[in-house]
N, C-alpha and C. Protein backbone atom coordinates (compact mmCIF):
# COMPACT_ATOMS: atom_id res chain seq x y z
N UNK A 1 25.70 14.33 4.07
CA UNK A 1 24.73 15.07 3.28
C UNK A 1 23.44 15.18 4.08
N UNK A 2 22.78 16.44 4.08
CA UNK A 2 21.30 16.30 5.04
C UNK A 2 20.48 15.76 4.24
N UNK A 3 19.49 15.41 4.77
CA UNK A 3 17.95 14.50 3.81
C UNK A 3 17.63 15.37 3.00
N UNK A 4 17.08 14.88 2.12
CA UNK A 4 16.52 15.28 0.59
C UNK A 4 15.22 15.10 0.87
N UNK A 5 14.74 16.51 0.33
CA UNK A 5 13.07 16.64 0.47
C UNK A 5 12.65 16.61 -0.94
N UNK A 6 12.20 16.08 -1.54
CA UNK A 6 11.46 16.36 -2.38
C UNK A 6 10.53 17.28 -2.29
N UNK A 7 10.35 18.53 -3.39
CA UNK A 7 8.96 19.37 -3.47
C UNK A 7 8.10 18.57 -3.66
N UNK A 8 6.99 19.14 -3.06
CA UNK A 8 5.43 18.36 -3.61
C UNK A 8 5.03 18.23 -4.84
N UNK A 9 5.25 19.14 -6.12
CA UNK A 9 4.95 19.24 -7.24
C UNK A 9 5.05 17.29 -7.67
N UNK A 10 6.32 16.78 -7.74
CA UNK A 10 6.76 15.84 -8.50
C UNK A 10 5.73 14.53 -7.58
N UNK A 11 6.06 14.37 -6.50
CA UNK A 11 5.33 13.03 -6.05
C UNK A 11 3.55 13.51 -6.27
N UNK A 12 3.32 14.92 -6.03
CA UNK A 12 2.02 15.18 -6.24
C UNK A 12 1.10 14.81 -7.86
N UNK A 13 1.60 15.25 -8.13
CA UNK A 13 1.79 15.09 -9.73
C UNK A 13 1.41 13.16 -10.22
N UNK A 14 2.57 12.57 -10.08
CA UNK A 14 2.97 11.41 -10.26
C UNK A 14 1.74 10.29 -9.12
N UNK A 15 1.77 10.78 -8.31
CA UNK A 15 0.76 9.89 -6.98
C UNK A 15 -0.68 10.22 -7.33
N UNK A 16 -0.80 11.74 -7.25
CA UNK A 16 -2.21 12.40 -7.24
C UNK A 16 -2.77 12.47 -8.65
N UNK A 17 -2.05 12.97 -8.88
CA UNK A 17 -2.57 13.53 -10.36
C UNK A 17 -2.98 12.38 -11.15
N UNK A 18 -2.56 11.33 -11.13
CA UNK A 18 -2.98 10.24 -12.06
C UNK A 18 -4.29 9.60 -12.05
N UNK A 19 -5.19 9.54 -12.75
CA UNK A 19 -6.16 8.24 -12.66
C UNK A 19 -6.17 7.31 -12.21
N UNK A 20 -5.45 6.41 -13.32
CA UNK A 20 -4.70 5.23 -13.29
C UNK A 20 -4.01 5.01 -12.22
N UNK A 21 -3.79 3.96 -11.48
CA UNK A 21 -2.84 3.66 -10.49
C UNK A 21 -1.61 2.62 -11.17
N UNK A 22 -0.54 3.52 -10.95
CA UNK A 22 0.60 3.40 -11.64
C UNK A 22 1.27 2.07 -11.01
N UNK A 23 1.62 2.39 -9.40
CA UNK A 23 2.17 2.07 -8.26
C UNK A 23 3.57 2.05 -8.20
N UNK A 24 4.10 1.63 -7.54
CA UNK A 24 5.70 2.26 -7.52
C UNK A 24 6.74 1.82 -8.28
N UNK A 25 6.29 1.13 -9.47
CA UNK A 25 7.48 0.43 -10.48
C UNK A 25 6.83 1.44 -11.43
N UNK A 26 5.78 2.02 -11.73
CA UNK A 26 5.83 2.47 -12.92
C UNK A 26 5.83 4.13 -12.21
N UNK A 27 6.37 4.42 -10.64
CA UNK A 27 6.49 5.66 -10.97
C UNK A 27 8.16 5.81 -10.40
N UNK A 28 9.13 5.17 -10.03
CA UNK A 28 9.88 4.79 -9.62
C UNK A 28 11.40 5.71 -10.81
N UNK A 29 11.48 5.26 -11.99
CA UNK A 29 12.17 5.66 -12.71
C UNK A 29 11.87 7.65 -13.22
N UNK A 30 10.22 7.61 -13.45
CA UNK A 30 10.06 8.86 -13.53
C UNK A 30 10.38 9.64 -12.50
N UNK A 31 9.87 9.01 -11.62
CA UNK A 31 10.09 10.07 -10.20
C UNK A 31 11.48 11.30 -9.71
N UNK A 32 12.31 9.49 -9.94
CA UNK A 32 13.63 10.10 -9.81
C UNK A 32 14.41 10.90 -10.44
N UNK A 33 14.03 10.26 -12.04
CA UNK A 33 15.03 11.18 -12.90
C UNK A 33 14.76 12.51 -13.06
N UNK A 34 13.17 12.78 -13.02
CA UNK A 34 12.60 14.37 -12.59
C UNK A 34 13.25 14.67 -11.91
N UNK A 35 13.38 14.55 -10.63
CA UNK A 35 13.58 15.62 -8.99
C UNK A 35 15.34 15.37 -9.21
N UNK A 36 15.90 14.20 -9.81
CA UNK A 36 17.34 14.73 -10.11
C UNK A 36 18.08 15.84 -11.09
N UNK A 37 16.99 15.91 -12.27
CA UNK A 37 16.88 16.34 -12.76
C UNK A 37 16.59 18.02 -12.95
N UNK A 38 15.35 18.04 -12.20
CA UNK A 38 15.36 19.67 -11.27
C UNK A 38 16.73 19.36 -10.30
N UNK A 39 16.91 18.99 -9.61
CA UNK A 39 18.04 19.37 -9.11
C UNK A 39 19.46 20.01 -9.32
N UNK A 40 19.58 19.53 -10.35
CA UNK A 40 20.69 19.64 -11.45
C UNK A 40 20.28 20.86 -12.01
N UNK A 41 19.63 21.24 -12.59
CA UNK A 41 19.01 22.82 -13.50
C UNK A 41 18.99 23.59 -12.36
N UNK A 42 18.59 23.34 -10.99
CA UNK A 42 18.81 24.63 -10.00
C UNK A 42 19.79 24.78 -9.49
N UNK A 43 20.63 23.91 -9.89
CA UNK A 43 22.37 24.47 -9.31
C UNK A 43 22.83 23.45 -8.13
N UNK A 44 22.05 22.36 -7.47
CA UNK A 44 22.32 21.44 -6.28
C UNK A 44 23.78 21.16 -6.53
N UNK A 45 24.46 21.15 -5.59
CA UNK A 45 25.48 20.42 -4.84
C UNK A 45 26.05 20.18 -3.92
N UNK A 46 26.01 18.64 -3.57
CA UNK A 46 25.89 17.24 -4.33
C UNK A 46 24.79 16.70 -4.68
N UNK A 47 24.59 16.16 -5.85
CA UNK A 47 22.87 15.81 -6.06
C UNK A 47 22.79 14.49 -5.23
N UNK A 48 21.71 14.02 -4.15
CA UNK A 48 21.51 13.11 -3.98
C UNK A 48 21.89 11.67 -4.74
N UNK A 49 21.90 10.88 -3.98
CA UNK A 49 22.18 9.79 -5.15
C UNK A 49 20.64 9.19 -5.34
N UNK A 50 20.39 8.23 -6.19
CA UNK A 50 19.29 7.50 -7.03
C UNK A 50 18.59 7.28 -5.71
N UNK A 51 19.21 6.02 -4.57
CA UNK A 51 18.53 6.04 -3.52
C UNK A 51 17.99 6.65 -2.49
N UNK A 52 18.92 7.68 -2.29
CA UNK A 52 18.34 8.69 -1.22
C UNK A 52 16.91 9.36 -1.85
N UNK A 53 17.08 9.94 -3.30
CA UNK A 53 15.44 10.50 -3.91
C UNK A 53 14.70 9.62 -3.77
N UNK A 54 14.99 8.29 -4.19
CA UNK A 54 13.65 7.57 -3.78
C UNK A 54 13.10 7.51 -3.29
N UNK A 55 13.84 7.06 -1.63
CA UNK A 55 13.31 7.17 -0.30
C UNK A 55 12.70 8.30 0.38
N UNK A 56 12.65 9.26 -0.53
CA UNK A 56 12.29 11.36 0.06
C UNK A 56 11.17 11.17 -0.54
N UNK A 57 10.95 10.37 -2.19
CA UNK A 57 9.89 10.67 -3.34
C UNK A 57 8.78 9.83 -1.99
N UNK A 58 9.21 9.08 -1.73
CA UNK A 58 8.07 7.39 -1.30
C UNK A 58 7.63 8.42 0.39
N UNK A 59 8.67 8.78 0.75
CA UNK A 59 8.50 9.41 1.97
C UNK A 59 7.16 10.81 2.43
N UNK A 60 7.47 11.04 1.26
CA UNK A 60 6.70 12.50 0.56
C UNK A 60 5.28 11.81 0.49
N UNK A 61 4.50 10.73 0.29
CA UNK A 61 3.80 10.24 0.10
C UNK A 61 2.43 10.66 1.02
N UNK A 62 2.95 10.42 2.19
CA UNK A 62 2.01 11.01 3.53
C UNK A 62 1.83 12.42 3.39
N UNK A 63 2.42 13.40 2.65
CA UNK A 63 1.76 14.84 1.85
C UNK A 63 0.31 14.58 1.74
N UNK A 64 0.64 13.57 0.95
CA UNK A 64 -1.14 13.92 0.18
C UNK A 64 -2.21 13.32 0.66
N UNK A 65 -2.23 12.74 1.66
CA UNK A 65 -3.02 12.08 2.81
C UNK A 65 -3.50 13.27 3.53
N UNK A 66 -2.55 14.44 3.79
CA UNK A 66 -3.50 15.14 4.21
C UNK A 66 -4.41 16.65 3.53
N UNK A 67 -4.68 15.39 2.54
CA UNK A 67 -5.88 16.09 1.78
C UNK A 67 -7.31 15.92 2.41
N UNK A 68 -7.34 14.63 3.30
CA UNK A 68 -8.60 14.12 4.51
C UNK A 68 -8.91 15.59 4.79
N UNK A 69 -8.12 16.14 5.25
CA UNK A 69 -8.29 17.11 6.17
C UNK A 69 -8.56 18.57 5.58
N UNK A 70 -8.68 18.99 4.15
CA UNK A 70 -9.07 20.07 3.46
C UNK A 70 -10.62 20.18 3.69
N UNK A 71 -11.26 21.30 3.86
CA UNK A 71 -12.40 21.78 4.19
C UNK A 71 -12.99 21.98 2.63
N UNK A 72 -14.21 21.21 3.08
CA UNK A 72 -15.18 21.35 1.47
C UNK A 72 -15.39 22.28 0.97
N UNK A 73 -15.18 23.36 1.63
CA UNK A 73 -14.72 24.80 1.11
C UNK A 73 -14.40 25.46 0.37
N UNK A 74 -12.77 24.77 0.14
CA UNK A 74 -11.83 24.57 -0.19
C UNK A 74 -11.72 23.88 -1.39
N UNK A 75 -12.27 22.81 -1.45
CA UNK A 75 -12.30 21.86 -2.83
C UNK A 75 -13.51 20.90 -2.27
N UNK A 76 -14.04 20.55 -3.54
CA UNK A 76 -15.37 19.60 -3.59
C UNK A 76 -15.09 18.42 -3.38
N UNK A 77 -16.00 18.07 -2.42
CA UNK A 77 -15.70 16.61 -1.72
C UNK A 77 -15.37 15.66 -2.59
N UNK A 78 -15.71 15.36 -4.06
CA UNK A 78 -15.37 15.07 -4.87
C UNK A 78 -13.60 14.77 -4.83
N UNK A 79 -13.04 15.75 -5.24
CA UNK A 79 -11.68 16.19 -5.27
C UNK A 79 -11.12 15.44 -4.31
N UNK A 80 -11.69 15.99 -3.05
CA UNK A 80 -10.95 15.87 -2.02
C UNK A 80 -11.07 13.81 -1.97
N UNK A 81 -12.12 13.29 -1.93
CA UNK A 81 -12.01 11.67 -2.09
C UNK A 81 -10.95 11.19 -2.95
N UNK A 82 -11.03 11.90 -3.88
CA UNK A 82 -10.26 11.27 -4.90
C UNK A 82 -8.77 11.32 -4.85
N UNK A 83 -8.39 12.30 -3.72
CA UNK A 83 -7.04 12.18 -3.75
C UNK A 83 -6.75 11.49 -2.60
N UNK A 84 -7.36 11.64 -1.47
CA UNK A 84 -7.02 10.38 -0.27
C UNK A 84 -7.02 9.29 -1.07
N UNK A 85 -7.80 8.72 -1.78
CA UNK A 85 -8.17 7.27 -2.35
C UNK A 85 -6.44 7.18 -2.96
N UNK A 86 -6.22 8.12 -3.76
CA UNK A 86 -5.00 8.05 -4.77
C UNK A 86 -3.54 7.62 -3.68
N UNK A 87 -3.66 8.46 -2.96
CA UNK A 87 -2.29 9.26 -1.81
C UNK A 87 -2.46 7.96 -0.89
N UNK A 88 -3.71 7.19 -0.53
CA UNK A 88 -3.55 6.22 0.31
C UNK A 88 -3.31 4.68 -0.37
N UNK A 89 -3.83 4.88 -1.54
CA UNK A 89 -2.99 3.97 -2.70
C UNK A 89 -1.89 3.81 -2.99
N UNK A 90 -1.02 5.09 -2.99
CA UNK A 90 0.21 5.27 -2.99
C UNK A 90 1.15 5.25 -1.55
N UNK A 91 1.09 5.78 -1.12
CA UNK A 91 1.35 5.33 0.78
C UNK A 91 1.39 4.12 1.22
N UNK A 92 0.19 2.70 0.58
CA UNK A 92 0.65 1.72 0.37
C UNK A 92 1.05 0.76 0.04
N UNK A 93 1.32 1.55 -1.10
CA UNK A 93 2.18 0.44 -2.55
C UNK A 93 3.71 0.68 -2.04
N UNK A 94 3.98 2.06 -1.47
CA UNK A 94 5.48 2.58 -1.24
C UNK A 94 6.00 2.00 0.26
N UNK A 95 4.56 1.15 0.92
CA UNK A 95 4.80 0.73 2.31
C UNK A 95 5.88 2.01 3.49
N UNK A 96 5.23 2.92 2.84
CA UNK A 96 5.44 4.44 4.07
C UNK A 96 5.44 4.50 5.09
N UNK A 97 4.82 3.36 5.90
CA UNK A 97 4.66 2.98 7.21
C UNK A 97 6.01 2.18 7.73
N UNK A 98 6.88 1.84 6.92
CA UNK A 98 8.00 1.24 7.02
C UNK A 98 9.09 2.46 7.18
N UNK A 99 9.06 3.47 6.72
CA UNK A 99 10.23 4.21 6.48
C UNK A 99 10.13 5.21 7.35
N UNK A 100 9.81 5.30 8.58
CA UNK A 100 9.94 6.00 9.54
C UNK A 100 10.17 5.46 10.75
């Protein structure tokens, strides 16, 4: 089977989008059953198994790190802190630096 990418929507969402820092037990079950879940409604076959999404969801993580790099332009520095802070919170709760 080739690697499973997760879209950005779901880890974005789940990593970024939150306030609260969840960390990877409380986003772990949502994560997956979402993106298997879309998977399944768009017709995939073979759906990944439980582990392979995980490892794509946690992998996906370094996405939103490069929010550093959006021009204030673009979004208010504001914004933009708040999601490095989030994405680098998450990057190392998921220990991302391991899975490559």
């Amino acid at each position: 089977m080739s690697p499973v990418r997760l879209r950005n929507t779901c880890p974005s969402r789940l990593a970024g989008g939150c306030a609260e820092h969840r960390g990877p037990a409380g986003q772990r079950g949502i994560a997956v059953a979402r993106y298997l879940d879309a998977l399944a409604a768009g017709g995939a076959d073979p759906l990944p198994s439980w582990d392979e999404a995980w490892l794509s969801y946690r992998r996906h993580m370094l996405h939103g790190l490069l929010w550093f790099l959006c021009p204030t332009q673009m979004q208010p520095l504001e914004i933009i802190s708040a999601n490095v802070q989030r994405f680098g919170a998450a990057a190392s709760d998921h220990r991302v630096d391991r899975l490559f």
